[in-house]
N, C-alpha and C. Protein backbone atom coordinates (compact mmCIF):
# COMPACT_ATOMS: atom_id res chain seq x y z
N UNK A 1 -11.45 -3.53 4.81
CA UNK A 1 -12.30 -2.51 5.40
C UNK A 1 -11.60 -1.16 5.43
N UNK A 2 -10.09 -1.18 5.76
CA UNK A 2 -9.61 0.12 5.66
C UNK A 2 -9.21 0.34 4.34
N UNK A 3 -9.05 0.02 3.27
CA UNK A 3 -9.28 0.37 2.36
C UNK A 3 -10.41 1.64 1.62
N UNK A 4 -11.78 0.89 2.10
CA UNK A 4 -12.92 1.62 1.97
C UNK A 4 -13.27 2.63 2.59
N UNK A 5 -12.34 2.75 3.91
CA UNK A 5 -12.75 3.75 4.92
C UNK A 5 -11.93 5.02 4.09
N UNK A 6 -10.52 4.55 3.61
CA UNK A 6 -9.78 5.53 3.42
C UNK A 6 -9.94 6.02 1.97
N UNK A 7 -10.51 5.00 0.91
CA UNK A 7 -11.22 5.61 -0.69
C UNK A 7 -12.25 6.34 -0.35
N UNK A 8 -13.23 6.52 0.86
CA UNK A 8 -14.50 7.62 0.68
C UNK A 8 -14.03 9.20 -0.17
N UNK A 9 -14.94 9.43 -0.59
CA UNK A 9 -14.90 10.50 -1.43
C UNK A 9 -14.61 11.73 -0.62
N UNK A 10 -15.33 12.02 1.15
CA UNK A 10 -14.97 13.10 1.75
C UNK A 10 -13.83 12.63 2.09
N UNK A 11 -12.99 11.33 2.67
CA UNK A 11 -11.83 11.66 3.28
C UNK A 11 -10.66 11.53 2.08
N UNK A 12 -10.86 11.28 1.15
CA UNK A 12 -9.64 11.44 -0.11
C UNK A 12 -9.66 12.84 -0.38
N UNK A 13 -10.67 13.40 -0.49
CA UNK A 13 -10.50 15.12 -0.72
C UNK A 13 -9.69 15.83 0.07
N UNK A 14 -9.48 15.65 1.35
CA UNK A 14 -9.38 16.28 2.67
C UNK A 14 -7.92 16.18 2.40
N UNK A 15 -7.52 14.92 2.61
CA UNK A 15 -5.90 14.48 2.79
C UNK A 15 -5.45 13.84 1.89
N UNK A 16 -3.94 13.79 1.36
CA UNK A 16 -3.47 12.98 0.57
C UNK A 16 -2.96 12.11 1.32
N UNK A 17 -2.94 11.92 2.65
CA UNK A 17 -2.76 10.70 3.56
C UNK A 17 -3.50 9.37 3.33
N UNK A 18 -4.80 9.70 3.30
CA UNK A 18 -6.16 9.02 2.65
C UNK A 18 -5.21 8.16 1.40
N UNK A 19 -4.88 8.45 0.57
CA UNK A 19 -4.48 8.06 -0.44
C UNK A 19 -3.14 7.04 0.03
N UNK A 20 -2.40 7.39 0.66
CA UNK A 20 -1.31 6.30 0.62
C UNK A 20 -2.17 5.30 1.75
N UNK A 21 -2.74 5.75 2.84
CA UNK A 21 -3.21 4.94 3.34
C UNK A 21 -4.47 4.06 2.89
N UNK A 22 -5.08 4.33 1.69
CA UNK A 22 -5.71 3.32 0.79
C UNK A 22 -4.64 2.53 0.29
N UNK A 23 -3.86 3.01 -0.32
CA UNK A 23 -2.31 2.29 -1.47
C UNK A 23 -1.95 0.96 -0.37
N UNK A 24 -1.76 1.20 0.60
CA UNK A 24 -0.97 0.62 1.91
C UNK A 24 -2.07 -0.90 2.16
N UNK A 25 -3.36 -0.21 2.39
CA UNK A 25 -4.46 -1.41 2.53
C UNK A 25 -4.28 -2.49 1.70
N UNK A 26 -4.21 -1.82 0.22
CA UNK A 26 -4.73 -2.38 -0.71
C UNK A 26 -3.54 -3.58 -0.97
N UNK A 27 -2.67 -3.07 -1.09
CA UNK A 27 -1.43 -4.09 -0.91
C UNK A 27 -0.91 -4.72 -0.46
N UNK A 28 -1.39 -4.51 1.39
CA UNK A 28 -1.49 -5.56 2.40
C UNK A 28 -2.15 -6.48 1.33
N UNK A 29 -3.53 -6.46 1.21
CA UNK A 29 -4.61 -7.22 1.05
C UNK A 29 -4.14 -8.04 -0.27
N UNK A 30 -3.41 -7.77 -1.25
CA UNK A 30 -2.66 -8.70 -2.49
C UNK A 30 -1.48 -9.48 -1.57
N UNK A 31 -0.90 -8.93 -1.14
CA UNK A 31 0.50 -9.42 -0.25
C UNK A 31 -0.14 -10.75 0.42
N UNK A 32 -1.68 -10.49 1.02
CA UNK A 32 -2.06 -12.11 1.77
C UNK A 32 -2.62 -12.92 0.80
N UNK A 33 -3.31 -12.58 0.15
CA UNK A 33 -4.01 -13.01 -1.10
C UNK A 33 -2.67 -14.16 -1.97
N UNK A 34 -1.37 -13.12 -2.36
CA UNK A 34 -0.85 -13.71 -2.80
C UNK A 34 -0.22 -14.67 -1.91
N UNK A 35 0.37 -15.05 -0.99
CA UNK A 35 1.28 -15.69 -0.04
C UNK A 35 -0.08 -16.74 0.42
N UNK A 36 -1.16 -16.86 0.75
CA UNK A 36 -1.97 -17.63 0.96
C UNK A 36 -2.47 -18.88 -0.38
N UNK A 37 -2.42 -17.83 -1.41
CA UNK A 37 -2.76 -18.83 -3.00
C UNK A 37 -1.36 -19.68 -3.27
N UNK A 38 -0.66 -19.61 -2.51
CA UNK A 38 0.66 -20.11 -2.92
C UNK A 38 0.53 -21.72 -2.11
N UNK A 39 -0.25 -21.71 -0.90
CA UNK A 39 -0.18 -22.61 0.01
C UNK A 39 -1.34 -23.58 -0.68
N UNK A 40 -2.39 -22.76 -1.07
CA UNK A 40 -3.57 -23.13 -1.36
C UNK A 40 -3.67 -24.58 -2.88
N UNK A 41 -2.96 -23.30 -3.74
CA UNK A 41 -3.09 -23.92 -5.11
C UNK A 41 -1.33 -24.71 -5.13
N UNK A 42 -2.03 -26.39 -5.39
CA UNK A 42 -0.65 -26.70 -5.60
C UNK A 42 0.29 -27.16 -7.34
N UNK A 43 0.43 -25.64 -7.75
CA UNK A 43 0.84 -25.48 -8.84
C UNK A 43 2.43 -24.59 -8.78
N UNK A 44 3.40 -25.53 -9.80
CA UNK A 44 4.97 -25.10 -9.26
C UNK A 44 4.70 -23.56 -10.22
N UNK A 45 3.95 -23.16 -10.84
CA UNK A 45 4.05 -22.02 -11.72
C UNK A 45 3.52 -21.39 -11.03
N UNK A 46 2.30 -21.56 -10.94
CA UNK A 46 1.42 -20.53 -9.70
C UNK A 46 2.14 -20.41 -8.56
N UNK A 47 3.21 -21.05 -8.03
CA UNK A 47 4.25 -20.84 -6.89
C UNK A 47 5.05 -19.90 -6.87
N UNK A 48 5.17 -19.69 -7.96
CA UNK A 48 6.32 -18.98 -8.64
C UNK A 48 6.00 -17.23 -8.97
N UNK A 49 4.78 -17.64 -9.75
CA UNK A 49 4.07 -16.06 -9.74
C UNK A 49 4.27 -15.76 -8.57
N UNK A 50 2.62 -16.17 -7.53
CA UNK A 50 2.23 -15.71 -6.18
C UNK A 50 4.19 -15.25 -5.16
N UNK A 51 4.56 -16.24 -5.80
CA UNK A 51 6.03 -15.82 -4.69
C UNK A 51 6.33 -14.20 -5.47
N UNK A 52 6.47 -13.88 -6.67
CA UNK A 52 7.02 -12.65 -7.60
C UNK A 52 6.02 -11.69 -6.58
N UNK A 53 4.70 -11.69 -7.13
CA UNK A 53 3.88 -10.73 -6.42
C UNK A 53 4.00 -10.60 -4.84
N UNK A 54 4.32 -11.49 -4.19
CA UNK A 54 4.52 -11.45 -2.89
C UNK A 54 5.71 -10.35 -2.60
N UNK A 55 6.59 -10.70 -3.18
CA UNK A 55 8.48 -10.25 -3.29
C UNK A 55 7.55 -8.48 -3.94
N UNK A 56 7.04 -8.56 -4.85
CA UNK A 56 6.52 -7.08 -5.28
C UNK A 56 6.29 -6.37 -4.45
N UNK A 57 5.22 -6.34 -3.55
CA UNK A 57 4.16 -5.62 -2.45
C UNK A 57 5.13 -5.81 -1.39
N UNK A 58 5.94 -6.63 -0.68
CA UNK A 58 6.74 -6.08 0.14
C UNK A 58 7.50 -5.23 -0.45
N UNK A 59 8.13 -5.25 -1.35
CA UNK A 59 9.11 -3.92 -2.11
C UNK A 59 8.38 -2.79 -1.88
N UNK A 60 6.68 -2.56 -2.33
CA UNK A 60 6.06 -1.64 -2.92
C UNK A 60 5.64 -0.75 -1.22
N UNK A 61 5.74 -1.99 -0.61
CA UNK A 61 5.35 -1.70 0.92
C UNK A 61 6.14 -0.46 1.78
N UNK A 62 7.35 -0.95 1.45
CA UNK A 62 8.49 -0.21 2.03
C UNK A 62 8.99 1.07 1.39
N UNK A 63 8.35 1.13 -0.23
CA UNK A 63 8.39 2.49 -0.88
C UNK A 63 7.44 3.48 -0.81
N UNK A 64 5.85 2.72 0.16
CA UNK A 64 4.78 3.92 0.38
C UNK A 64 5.32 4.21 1.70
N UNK A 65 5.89 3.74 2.84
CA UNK A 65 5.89 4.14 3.94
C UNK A 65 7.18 5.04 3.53
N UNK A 66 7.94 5.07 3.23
CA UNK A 66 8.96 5.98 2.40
C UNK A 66 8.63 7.08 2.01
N UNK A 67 7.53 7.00 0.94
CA UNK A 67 7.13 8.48 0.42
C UNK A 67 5.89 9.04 1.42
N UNK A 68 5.69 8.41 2.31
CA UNK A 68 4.56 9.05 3.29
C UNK A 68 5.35 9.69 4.19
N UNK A 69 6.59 9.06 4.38
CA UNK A 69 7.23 9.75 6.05
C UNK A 69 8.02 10.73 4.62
N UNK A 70 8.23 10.88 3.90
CA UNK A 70 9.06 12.25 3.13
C UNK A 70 8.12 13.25 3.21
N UNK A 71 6.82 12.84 2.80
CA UNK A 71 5.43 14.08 2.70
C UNK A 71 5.35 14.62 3.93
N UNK A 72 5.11 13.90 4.81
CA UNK A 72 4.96 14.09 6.46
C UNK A 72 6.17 14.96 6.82
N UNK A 73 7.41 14.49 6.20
CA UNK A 73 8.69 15.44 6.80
C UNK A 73 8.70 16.66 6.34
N UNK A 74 8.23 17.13 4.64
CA UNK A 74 8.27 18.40 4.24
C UNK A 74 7.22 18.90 5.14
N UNK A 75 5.90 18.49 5.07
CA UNK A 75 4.82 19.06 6.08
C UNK A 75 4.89 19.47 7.20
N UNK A 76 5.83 19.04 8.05
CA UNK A 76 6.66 19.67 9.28
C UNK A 76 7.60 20.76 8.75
N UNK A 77 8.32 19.75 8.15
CA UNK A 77 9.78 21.40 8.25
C UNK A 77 9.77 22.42 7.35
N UNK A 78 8.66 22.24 6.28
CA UNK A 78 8.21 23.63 5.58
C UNK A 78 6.90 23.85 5.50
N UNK A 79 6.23 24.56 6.83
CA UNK A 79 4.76 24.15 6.61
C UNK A 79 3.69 25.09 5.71
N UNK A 80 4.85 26.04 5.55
CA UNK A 80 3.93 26.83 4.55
C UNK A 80 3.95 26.67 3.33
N UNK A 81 5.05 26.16 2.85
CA UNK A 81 5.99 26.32 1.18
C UNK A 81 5.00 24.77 0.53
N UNK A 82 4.05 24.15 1.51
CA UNK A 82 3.53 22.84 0.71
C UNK A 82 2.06 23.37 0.23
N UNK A 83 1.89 23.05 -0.87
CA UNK A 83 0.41 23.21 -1.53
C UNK A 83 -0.31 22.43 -1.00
């Protein structure tokens, strides 16, 4: 659902916040997807993927909240010098 709230067309225009906070949804939502198909389907290959993609989106997780608090930090400490 927050996904959709945060792809609308007026609030992606507005903010590029919108945007990581779609990125963020969306990858929660593979992160359970994957870690749930792992329990689900009992295949040692499909174990193996779903675990890779799992191990991915936490990586990918910790590199949007990263580049959101950097955006957020220039946006404070240079508030004019940002386009």
């Amino acid at each position: 659902m927050s996904a959709i709230v945060w792809l609308r067309r007026h609030v992606t225009s507005e903010s590029q916040s919108a945007i990581y906070f779609a990125a963020l949804a969306i990858n929660d939502l593979v992160y359970i997807g994957a870690s749930a198909s792992r329990y689900i389907v009992n295949d040692r290959w499909w174990s193996l993927i779903s675990y890779g993609i799992s191990w991915s989106t936490a990586i990918l997780e910790a590199l949007l909240v990263l580049s959101f608090s950097v955006v957020r930090f220039i946006a404070i400490r240079r508030p004019l010098q940002v386009c």
